[in-house]
Protein backbone atom coordinates (compact mmCIF):
# COMPACT_ATOMS: atom_id res chain seq x y z
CA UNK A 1 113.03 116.92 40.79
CA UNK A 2 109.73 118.25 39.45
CA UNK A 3 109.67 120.61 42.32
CA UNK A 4 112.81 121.97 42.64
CA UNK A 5 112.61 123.28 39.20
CA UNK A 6 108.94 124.55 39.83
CA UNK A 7 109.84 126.78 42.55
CA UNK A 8 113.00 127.93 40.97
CA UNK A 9 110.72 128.58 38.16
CA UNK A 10 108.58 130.67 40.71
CA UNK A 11 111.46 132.54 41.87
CA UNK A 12 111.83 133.54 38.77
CA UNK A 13 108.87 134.93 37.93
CA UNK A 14 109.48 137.11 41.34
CA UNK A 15 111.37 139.06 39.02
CA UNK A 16 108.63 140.20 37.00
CA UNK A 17 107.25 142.50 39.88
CA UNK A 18 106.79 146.06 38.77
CA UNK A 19 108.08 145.11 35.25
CA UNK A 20 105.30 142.98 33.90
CA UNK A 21 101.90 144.62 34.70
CA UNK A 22 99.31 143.93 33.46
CA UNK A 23 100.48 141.08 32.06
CA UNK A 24 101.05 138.07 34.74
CA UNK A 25 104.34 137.42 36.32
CA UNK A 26 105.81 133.79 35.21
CA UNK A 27 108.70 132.27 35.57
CA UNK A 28 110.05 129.27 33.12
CA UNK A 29 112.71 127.02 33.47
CA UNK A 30 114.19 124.40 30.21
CA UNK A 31 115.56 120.96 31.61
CA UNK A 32 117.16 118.45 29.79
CA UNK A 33 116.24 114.76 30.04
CA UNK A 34 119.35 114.29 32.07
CA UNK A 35 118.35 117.52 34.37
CA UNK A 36 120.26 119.86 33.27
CA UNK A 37 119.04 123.14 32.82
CA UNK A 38 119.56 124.17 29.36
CA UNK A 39 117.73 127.97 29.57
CA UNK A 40 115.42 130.50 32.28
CA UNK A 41 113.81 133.47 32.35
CA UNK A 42 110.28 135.60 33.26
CA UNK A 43 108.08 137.65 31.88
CA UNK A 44 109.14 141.26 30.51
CA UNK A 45 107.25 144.71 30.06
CA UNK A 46 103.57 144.61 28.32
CA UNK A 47 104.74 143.69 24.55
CA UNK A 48 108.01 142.29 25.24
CA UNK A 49 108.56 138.54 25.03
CA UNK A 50 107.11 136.34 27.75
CA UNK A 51 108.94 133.83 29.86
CA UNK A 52 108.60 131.37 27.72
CA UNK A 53 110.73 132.99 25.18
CA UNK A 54 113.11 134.74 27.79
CA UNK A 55 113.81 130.87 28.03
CA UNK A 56 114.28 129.96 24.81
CA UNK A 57 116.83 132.78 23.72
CA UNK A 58 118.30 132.08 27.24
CA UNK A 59 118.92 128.61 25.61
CA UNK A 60 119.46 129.71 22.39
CA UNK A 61 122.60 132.28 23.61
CA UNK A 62 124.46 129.35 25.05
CA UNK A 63 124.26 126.98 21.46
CA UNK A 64 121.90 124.20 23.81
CA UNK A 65 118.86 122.50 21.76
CA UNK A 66 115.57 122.14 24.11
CA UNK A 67 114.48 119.35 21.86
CA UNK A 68 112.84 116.60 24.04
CA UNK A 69 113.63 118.49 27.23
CA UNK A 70 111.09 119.62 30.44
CA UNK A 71 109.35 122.96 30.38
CA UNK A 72 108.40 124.34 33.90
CA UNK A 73 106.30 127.17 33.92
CA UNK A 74 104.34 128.79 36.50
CA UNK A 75 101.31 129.70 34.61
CA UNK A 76 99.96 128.11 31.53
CA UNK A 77 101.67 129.19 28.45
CA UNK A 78 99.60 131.30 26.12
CA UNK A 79 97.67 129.75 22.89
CA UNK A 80 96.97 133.71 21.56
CA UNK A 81 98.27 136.43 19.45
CA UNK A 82 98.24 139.80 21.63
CA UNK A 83 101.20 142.03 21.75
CA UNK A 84 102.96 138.76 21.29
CA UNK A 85 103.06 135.32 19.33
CA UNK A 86 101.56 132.52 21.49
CA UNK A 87 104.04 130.78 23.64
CA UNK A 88 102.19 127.69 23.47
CA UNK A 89 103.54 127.55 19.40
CA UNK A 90 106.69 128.56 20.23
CA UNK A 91 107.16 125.33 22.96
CA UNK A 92 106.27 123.17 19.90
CA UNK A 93 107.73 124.73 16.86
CA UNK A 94 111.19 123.44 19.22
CA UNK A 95 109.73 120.43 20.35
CA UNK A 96 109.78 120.47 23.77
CA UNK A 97 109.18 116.85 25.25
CA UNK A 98 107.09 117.65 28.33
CA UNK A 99 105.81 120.80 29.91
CA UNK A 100 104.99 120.90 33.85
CA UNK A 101 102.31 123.83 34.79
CA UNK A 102 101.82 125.31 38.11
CA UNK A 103 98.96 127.24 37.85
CA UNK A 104 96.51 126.81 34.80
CA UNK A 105 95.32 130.83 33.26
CA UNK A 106 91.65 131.60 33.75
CA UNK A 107 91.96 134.64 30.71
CA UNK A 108 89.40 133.87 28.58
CA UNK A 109 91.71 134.08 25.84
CA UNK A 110 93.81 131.27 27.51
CA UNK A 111 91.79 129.16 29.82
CA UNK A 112 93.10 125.58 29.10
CA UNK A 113 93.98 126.43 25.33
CA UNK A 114 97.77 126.28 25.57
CA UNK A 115 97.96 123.25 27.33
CA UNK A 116 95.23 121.63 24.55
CA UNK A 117 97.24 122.72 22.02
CA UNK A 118 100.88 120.95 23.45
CA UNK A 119 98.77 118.17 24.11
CA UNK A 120 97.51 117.98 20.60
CA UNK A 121 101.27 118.49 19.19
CA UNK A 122 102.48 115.24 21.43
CA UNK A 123 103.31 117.22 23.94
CA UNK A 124 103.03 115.73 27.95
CA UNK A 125 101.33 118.20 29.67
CA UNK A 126 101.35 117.93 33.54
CA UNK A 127 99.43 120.60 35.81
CA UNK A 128 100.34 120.17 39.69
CA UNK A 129 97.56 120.01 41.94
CA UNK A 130 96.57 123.68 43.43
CA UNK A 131 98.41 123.07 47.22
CA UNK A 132 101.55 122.39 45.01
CA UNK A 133 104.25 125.01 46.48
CA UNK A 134 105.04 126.12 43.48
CA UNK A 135 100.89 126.79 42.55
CA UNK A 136 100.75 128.64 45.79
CA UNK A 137 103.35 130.86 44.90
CA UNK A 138 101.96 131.52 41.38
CA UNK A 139 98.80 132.66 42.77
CA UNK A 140 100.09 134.71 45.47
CA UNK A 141 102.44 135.95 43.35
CA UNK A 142 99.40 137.10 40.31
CA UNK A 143 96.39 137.31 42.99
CA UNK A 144 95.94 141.00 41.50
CA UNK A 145 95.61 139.51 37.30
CA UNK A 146 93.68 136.15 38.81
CA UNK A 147 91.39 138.50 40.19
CA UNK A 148 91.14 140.76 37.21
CA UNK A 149 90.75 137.71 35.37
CA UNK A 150 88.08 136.06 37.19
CA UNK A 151 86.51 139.03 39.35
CA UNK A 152 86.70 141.73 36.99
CA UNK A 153 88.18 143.92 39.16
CA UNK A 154 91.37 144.62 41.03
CA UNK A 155 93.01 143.01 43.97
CA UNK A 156 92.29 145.69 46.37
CA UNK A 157 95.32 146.01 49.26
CA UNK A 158 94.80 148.61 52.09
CA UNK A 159 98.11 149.47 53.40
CA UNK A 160 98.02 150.86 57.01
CA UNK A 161 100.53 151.65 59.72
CA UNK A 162 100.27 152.97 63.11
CA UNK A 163 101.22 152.22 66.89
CA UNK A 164 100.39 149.18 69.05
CA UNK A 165 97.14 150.99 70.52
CA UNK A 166 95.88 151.59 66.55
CA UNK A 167 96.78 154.96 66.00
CA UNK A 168 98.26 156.14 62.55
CA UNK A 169 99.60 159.69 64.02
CA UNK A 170 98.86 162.25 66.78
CA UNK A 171 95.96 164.40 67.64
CA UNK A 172 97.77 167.40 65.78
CA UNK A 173 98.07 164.94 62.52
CA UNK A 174 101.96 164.61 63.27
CA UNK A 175 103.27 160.87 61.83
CA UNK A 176 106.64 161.01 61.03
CA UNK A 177 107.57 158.56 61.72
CA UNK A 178 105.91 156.16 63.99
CA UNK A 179 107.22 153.21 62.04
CA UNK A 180 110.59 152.28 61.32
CA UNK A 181 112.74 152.86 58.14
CA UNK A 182 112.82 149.30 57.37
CA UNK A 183 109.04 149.13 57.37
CA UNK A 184 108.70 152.32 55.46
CA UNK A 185 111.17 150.41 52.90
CA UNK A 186 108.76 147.25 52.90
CA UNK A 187 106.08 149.38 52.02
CA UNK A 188 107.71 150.54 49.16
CA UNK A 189 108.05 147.35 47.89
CA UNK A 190 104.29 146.39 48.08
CA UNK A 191 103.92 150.32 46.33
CA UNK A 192 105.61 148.37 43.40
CA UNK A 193 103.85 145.81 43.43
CA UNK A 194 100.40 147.78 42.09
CA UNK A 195 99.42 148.70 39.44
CA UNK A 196 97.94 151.81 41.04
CA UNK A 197 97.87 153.28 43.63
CA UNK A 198 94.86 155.39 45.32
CA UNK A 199 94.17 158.00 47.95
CA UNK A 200 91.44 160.88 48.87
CA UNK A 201 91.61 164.35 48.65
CA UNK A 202 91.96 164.44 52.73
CA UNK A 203 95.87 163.28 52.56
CA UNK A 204 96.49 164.98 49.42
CA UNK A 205 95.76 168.28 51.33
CA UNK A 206 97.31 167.02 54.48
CA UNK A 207 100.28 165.67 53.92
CA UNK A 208 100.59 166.74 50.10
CA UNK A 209 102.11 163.21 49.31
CA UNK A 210 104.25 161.61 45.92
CA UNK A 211 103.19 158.36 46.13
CA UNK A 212 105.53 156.94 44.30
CA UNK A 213 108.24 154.35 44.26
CA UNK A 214 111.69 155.46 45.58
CA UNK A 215 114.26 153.81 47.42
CA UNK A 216 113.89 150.75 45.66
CA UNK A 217 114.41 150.22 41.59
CA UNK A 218 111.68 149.45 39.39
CA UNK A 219 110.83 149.71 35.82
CA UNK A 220 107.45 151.48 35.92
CA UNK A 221 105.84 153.45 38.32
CA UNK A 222 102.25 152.84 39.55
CA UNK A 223 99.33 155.38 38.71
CA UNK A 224 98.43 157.51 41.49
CA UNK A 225 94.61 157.80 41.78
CA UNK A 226 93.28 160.67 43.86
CA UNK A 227 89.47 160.78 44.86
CA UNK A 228 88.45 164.56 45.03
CA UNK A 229 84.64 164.71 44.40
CA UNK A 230 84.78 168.70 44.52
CA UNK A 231 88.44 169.24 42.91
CA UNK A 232 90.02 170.46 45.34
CA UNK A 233 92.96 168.99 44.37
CA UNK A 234 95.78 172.06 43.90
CA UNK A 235 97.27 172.26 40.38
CA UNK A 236 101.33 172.45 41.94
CA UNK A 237 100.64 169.48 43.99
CA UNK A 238 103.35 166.79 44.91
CA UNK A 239 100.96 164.34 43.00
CA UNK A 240 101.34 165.51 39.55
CA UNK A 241 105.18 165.39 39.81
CA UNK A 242 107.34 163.34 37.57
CA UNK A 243 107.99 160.16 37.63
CA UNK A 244 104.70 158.42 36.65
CA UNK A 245 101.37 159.58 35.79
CA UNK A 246 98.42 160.76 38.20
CA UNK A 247 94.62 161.09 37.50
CA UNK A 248 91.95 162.70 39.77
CA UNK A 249 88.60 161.30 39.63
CA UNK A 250 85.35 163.42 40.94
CA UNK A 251 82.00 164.64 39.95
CA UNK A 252 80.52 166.61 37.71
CA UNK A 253 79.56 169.76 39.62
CA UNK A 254 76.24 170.85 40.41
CA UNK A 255 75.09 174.60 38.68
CA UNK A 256 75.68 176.50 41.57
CA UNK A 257 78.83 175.12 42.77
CA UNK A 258 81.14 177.97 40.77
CA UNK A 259 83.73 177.22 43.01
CA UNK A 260 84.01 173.55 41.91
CA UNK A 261 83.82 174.20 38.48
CA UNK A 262 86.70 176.81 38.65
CA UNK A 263 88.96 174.47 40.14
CA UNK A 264 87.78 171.86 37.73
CA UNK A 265 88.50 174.17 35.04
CA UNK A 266 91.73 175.17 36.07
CA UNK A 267 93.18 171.55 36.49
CA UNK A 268 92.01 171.07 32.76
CA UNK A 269 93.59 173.75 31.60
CA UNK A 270 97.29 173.09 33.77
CA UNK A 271 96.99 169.89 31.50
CA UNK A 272 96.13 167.69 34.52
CA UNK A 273 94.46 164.37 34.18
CA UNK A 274 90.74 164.20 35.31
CA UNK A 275 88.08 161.77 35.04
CA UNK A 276 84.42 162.45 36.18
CA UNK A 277 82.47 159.48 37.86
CA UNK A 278 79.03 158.79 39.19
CA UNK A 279 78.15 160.09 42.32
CA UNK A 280 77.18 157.13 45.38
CA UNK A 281 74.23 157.29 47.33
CA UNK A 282 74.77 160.51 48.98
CA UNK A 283 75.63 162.08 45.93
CA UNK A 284 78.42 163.88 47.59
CA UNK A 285 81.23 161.07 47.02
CA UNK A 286 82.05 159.54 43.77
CA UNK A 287 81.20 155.72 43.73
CA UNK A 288 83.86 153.22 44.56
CA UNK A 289 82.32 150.25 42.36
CA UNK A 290 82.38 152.70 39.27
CA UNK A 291 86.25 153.54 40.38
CA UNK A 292 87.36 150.19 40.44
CA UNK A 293 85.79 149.86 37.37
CA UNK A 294 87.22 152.05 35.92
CA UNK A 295 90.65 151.12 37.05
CA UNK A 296 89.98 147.09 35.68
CA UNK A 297 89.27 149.19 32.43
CA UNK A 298 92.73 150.28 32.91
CA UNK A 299 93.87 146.76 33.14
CA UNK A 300 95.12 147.30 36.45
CA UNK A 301 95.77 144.10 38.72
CA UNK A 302 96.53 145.36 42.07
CA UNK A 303 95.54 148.22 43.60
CA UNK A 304 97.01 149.61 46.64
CA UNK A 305 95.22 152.11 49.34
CA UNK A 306 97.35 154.08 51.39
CA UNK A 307 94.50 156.90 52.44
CA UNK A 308 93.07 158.48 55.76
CA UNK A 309 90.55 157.36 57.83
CA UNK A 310 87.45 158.05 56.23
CA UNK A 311 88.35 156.77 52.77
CA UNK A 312 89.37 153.53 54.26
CA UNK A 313 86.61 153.45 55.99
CA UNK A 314 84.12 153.91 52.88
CA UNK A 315 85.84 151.23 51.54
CA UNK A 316 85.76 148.71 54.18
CA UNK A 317 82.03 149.37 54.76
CA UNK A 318 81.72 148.45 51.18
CA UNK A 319 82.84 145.23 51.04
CA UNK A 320 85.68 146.12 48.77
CA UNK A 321 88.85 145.32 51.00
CA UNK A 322 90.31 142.30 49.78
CA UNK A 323 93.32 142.60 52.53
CA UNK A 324 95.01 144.51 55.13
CA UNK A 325 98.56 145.13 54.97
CA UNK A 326 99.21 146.49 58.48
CA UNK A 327 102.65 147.81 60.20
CA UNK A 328 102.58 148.12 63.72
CA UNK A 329 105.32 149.90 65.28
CA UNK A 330 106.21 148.81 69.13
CA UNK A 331 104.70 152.19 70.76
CA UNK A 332 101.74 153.92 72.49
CA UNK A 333 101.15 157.27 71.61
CA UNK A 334 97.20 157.63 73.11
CA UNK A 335 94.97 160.02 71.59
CA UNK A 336 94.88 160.41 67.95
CA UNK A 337 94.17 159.66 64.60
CA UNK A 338 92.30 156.09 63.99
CA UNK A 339 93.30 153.66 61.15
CA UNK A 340 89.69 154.28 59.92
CA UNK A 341 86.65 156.31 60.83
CA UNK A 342 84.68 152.87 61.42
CA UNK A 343 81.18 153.17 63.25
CA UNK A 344 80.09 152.34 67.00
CA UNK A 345 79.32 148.98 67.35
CA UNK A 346 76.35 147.93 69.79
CA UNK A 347 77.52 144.09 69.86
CA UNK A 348 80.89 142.53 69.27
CA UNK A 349 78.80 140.45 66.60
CA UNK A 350 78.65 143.31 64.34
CA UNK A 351 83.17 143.73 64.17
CA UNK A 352 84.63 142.90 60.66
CA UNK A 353 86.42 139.30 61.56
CA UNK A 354 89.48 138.87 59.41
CA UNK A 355 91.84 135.54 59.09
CA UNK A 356 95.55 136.33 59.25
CA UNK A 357 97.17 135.37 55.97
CA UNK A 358 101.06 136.60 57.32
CA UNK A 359 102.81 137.64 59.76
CA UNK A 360 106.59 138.91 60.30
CA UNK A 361 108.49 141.18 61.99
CA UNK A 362 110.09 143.87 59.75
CA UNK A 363 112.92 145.46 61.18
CA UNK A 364 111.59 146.08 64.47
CA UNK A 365 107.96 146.78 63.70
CA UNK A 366 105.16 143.89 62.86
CA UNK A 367 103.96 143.15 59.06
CA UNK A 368 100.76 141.73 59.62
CA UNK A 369 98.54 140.78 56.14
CA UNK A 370 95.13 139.74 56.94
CA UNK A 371 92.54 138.98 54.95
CA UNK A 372 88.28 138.69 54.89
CA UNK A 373 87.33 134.80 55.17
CA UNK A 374 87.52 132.90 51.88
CA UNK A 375 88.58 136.32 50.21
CA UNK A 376 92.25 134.81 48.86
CA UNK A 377 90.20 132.16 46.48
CA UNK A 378 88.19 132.63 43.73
């Protein structure tokens, strides 16, 4: 019985995507002795009340008592006064019997206090093991917060799509569309999911993109991240448009770059959003450690890539790929544009190995989600 209610608990919490961020998404569930489920809910926007309490009022709205009954929640209630009172208190002030955990919260301002203090108020506290369905879920489901959590920076998801033969559009850069519509609608979804999302300066030219969510309903819109190290960013561009927020992020400009500085000037004074970074090595790009950074300053859990070639391939020679999030439609176009500008290799050896962490078809092209070795763990 425990895990039926733990995995509707976890469905739940499903509901929390684009809506909670950056706070996790959970899921809780009130069952009376005789198994009856007295009140549900998940998490709500930053400040509003947490699944715990959706659950409660949920209760509460229907004249049922939770005295003595079964919490389930997928991650371990809060013992802390943020934007709101700890959930922990609010599980004992109406004496709750038992509460069963999924997934324990490594936030420092958690980590094992809210289930010490049920445990202290009488409360029996059970935490599944980590295989537990319903602990898988949970984690999946907040890899991007666990990460922020324990990390310090964000869950970094490079979304890609292209033909069977790895190409992500023609020689003359045209793309549309080489994937399906139900694809391009699944990708969407995983837009939501972030908590930004983050291109170059290359695509922004290009293909002058949104970035944003459509299509699908959400509550809150991702921030779209451009890196332009020499502004070249245009002030009218699709970025900047409404819904949602965008920020550039580039370098400070050397004395006799004039040209730079103009355009750096003139984004300030459209009322644009800019952020200057250190430079990397070469001195010519801005530093992807300080840009995560930066973005986990933000509080952002996930972030999602959707870039050209040679961005993703800065980032993959960086280490900083935590997975891939590949379409691949059913064609073969030959020549053109490669999913990243990755060096020649002089032994098989040297190639990036990845472990496959999903696969599906989606409509009639193939979701693939793969993943570094040991990267999904931490």
């Amino acid at each position: 019985m425990d895990d039926d209610f733990l995995l509707k608990a976890a469905g739940l919490a499903r509901q929390a995507i684009g809506l909670s961020e950056p706070n996790p998404r959970v899921g809780c569930v009130l069952v009376s002795p005789s198994g009856e489920v007295l009140g549900q809910g998940h998490t709500q926007q930053a400040g509003g009340p947490h699944a715990e309490v959706m659950a409660l009022r949920d209760a509460e709205s229907r004249g049922l008592s939770v005295a003595g009954a079964t919490a389930y929640v997928t991650l371990e209630p809060c013992a802390h006064h943020g934007r709101t009172p700890p959930c922990a208190d609010a599980l004992v002030r109406v004496g709750v019997g038992r509460v069963v955990i999924a997934l324990m919260d490594p936030n420092p301002l958690v980590g094992g206090k809210g289930a010490a203090r049920l445990r202290e108020a009488g409360i029996q506290v059970d935490v599944v093991p980590p295989t537990h369905p319903a602990a898988v879920a949970s984690w999946e489901l907040n890899i991007g917060f666990l990460s922020r959590m324990v990390r310090q920076r964000p869950w970094v998801r490079m979304k890609m799509a292209g033909s069977l033969d790895g190409r992500t559009a023609l020689s003359n850069g045209q793309s549309k569309w080489i994937t399906g519509e139900v694809a391009r609608a699944d990708g969407q979804a995983w837009r939501a999911r972030a908590g930004a999302v983050l291109t170059g300066i290359g695509t922004v030219l290009a293909d002058d993109p949104r970035l944003d969510v459509r299509a699908i309903d959400t509550f809150r819109q991702p921030l779209r991240v451009v890196l332009d190290a020499h502004w070249r960013t245009p002030v009218n561009a699709r970025i900047w448009d409404l819904p949602g927020e965008a920020l550039v992020i580039g370098l400070v400009g050397s004395p006799e770059d004039e040209a730079a500085q103009a355009r750096y000037d003139a984004l300030v004074a459209a009322g644009r959003t800019v952020l200057v970074l250190p430079a990397d090595e070469s001195g010519r790009q801005v530093s992807l450690p300080a840009v995560l950074a930066e973005l986990t300053r933000r509080h952002v859990n996930e972030l999602h890539v959707e870039a050209g070639a040679q961005l993703n391939a800065a980032l993959m020679a960086a280490d900083l790929v935590d997975e891939y999030l590949l379409y691949q439609a059913p064609k073969l176009i030959g020549p053109g544009r490669a999913l990243a500008e990755l060096p020649a290799l002089a032994d098989l050896a040297q190639a990036v190995t990845l472990q496959f962490h999903d696969v599906q078809m989606v409509g009639d092209d193939l979701r693939i989600l793969a993943r570094p070795p040991g990267r999904g763990r931490f």
